[in-house]
C-alpha atoms as a PDB file:
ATOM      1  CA  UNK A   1      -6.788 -30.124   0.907  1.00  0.00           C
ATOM      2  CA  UNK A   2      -7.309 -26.576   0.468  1.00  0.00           C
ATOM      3  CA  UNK A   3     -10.918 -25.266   1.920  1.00  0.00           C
ATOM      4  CA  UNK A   4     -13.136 -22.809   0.381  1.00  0.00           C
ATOM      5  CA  UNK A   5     -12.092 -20.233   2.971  1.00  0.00           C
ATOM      6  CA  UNK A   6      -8.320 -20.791   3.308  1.00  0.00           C
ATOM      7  CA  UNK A   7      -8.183 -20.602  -0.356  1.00  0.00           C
ATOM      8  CA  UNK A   8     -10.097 -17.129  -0.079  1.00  0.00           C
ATOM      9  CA  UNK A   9      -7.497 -16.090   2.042  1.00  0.00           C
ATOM     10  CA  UNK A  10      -4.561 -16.965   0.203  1.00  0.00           C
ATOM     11  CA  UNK A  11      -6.100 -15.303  -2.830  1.00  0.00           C
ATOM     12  CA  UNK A  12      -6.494 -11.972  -1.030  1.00  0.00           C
ATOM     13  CA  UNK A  13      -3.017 -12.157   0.389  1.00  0.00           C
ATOM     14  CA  UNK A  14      -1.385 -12.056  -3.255  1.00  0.00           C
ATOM     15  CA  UNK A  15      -3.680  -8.824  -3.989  1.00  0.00           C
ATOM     16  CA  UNK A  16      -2.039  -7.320  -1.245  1.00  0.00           C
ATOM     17  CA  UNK A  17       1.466  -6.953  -2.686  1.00  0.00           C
ATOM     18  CA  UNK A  18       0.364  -6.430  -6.335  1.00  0.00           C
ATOM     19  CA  UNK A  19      -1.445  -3.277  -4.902  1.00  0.00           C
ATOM     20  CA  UNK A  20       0.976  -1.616  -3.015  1.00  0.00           C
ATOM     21  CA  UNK A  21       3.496  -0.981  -5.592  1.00  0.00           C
ATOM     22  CA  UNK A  22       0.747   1.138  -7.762  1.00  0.00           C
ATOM     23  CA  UNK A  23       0.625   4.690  -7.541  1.00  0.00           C
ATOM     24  CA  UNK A  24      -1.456   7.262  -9.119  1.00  0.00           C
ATOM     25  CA  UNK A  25       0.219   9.115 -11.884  1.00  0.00           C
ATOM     26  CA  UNK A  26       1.128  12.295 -11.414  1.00  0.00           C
ATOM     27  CA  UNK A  27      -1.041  15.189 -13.282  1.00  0.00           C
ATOM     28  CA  UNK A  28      -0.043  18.541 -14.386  1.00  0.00           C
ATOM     29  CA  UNK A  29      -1.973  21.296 -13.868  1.00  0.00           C
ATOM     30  CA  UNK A  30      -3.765  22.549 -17.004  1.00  0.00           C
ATOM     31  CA  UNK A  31      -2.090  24.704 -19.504  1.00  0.00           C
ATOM     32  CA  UNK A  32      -3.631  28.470 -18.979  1.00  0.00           C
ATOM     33  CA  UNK A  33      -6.966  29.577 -20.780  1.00  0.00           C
ATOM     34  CA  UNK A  34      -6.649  32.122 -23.908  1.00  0.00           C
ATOM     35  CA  UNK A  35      -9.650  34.013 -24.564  1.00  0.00           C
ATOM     36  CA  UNK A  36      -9.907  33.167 -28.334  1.00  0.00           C
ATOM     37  CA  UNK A  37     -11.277  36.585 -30.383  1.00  0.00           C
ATOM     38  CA  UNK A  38     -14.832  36.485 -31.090  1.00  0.00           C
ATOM     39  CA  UNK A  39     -16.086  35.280 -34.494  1.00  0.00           C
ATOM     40  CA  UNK A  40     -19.554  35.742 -36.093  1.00  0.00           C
ATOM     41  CA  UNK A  41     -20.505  33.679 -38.451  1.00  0.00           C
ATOM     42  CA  UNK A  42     -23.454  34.677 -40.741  1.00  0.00           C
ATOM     43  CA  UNK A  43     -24.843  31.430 -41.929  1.00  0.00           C
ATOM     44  CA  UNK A  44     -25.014  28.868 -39.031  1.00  0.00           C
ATOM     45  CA  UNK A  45     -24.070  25.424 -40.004  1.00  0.00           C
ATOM     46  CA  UNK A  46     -25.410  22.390 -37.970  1.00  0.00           C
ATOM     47  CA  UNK A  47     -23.006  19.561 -36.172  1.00  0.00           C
ATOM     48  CA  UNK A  48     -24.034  16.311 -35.323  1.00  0.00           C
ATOM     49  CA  UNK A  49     -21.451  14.399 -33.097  1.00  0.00           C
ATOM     50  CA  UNK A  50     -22.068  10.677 -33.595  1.00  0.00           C
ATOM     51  CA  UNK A  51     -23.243   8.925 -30.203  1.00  0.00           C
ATOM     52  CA  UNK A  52     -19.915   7.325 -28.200  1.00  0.00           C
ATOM     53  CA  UNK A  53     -20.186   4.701 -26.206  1.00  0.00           C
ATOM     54  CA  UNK A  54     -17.758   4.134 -23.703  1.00  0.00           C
ATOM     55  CA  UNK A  55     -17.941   0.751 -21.473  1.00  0.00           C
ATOM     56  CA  UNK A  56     -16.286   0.946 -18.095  1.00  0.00           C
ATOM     57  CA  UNK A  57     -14.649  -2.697 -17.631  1.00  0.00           C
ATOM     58  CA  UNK A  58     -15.508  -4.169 -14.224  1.00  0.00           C
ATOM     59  CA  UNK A  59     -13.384  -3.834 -11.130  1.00  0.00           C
ATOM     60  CA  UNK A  60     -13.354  -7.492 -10.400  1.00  0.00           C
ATOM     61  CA  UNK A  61     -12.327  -8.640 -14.401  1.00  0.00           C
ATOM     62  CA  UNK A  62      -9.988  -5.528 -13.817  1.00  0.00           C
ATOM     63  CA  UNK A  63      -8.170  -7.431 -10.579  1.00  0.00           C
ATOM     64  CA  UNK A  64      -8.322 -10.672 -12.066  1.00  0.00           C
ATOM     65  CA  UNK A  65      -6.263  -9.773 -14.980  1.00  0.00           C
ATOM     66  CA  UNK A  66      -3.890  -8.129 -13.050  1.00  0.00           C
ATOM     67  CA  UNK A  67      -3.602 -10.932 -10.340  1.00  0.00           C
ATOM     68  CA  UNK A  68      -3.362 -13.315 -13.861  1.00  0.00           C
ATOM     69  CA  UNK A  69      -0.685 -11.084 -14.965  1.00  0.00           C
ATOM     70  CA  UNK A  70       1.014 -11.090 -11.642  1.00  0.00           C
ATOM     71  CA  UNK A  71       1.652 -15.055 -11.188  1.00  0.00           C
ATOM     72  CA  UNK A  72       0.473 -17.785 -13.908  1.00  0.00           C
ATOM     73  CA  UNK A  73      -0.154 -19.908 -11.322  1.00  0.00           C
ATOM     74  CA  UNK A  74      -3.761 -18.085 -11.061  1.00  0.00           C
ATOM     75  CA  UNK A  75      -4.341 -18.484 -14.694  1.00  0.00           C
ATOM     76  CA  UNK A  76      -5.483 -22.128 -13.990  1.00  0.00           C
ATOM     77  CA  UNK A  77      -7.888 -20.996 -11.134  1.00  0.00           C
ATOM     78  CA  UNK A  78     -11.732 -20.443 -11.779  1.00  0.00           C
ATOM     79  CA  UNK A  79     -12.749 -16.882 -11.294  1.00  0.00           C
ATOM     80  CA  UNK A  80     -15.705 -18.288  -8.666  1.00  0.00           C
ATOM     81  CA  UNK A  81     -12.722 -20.086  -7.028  1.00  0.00           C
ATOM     82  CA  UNK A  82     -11.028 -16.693  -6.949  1.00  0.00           C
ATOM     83  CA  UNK A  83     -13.708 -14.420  -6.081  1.00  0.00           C
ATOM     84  CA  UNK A  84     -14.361 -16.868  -3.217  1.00  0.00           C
ATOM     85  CA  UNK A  85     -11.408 -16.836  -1.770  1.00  0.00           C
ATOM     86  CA  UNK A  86     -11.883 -13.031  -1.602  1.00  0.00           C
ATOM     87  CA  UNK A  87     -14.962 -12.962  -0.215  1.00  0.00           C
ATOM     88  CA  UNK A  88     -13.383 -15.470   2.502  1.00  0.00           C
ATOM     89  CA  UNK A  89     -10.564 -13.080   3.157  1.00  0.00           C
ATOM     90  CA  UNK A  90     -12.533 -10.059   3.738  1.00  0.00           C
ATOM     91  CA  UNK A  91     -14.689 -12.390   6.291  1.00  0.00           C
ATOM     92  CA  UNK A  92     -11.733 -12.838   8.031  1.00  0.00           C
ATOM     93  CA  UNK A  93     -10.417  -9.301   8.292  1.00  0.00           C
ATOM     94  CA  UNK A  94     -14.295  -8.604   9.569  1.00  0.00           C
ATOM     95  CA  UNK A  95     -13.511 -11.460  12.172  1.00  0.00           C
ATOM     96  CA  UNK A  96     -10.633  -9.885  13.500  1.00  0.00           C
ATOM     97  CA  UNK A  97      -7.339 -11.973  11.636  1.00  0.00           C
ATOM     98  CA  UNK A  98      -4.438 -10.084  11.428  1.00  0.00           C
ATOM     99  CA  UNK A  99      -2.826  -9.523   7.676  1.00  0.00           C
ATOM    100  CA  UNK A 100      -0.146 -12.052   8.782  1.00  0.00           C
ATOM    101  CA  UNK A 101      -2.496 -14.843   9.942  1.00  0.00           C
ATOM    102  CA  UNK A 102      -4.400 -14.252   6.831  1.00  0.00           C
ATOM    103  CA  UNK A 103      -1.227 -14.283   4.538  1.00  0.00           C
ATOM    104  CA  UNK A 104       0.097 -17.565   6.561  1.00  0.00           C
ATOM    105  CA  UNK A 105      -2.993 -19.241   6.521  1.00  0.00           C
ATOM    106  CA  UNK A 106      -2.784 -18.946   2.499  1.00  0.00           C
ATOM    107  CA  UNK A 107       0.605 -20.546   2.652  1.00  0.00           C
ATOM    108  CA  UNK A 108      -0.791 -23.356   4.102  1.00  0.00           C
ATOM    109  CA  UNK A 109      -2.600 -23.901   1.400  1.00  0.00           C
ATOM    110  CA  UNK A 110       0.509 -24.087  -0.850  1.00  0.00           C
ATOM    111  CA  UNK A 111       0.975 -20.499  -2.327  1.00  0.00           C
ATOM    112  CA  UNK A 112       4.363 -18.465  -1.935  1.00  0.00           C
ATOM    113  CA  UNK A 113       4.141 -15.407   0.542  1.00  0.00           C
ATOM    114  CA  UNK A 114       4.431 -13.368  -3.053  1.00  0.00           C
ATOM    115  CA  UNK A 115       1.337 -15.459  -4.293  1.00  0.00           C
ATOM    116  CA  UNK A 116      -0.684 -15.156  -0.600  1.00  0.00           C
ATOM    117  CA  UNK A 117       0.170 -11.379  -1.105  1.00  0.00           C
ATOM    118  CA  UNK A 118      -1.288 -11.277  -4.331  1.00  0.00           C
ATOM    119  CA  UNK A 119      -4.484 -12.819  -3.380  1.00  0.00           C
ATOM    120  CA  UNK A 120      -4.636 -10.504  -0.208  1.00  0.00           C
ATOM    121  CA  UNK A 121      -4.258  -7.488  -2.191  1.00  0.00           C
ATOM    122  CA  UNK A 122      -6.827  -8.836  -4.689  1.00  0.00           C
ATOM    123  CA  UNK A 123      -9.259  -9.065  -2.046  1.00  0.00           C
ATOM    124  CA  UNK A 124      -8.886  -6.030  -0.002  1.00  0.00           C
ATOM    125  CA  UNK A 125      -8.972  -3.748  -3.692  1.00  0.00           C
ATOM    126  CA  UNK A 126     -11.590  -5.368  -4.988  1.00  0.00           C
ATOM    127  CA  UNK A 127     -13.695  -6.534  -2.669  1.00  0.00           C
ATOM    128  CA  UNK A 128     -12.885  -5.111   1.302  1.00  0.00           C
ATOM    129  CA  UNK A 129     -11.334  -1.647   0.539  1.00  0.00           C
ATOM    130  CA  UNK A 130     -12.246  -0.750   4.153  1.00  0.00           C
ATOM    131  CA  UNK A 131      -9.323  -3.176   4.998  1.00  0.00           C
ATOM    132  CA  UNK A 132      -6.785  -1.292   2.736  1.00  0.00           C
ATOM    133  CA  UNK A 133      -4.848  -0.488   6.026  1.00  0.00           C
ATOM    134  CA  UNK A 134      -4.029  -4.265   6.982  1.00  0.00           C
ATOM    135  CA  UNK A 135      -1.529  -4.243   4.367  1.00  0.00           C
ATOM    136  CA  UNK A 136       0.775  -2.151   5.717  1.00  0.00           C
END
């Protein structure tokens, strides 16, 4: 039976993997600045910019989506189930648990090493970045 904490584990193994093949894109530097002429303009006319909202999605839905993307298998697991196994993952990187142990211990629970990964990676981006390093 899988236990609140192995399952934590498992699910941060999987983040692991999904992670580490990401990379920033690359940016170009900005074009150079032209002084444009100066203009004067004898009747000033007012402009109103309508109000933008712009909602910043949450980290966690963020991971989810991508771990969801990553294997269907997650699709079918409650987000509390998920975050919990992420919270339990990051507990036991605090504890001292190697990646390996962590990543094994998920196994047991019956996910693939690609699956543990995912979870791992999961849980160290979203929830433990200190433990970024434990991934290899």
């Amino acid at each position: 039976m899988l236990t609140k904490r192995k399952f934590s584990i498992a699910v941060a193994v999987a983040g692991v993997f999904v992670l580490a093949g990401c990379t920033a894109p690359k940016v170009e530097a900005p074009a150079p600045k032209v002084r444009a002429p100066e203009v004067t303009v004898e009747t000033p006319t007012p402009v109103t910019t309508p109000e933008v909202t712009v909602e910043t999605p949450d980290a966690r839905q963020v991971g989810l989506d991508v771990l969801r993307d990553l294997d269907p298998v997650f699709e079918h697991v409650p987000d509390s189930a998920i975050f919990t196994a992420s919270e339990g993952i990051c507990t036991a990187f605090d504890d001292g648990l190697s990646f390996e142990t962590v990543v094994l211990v998920a196994m047991g629970e019956g996910l693939s090493a690609e699956q543990a990964g995912y979870l791992v990676g999961f849980a160290v981006n979203v929830d433990c970045p200190e433990w970024a390093g434990v991934t290899g």
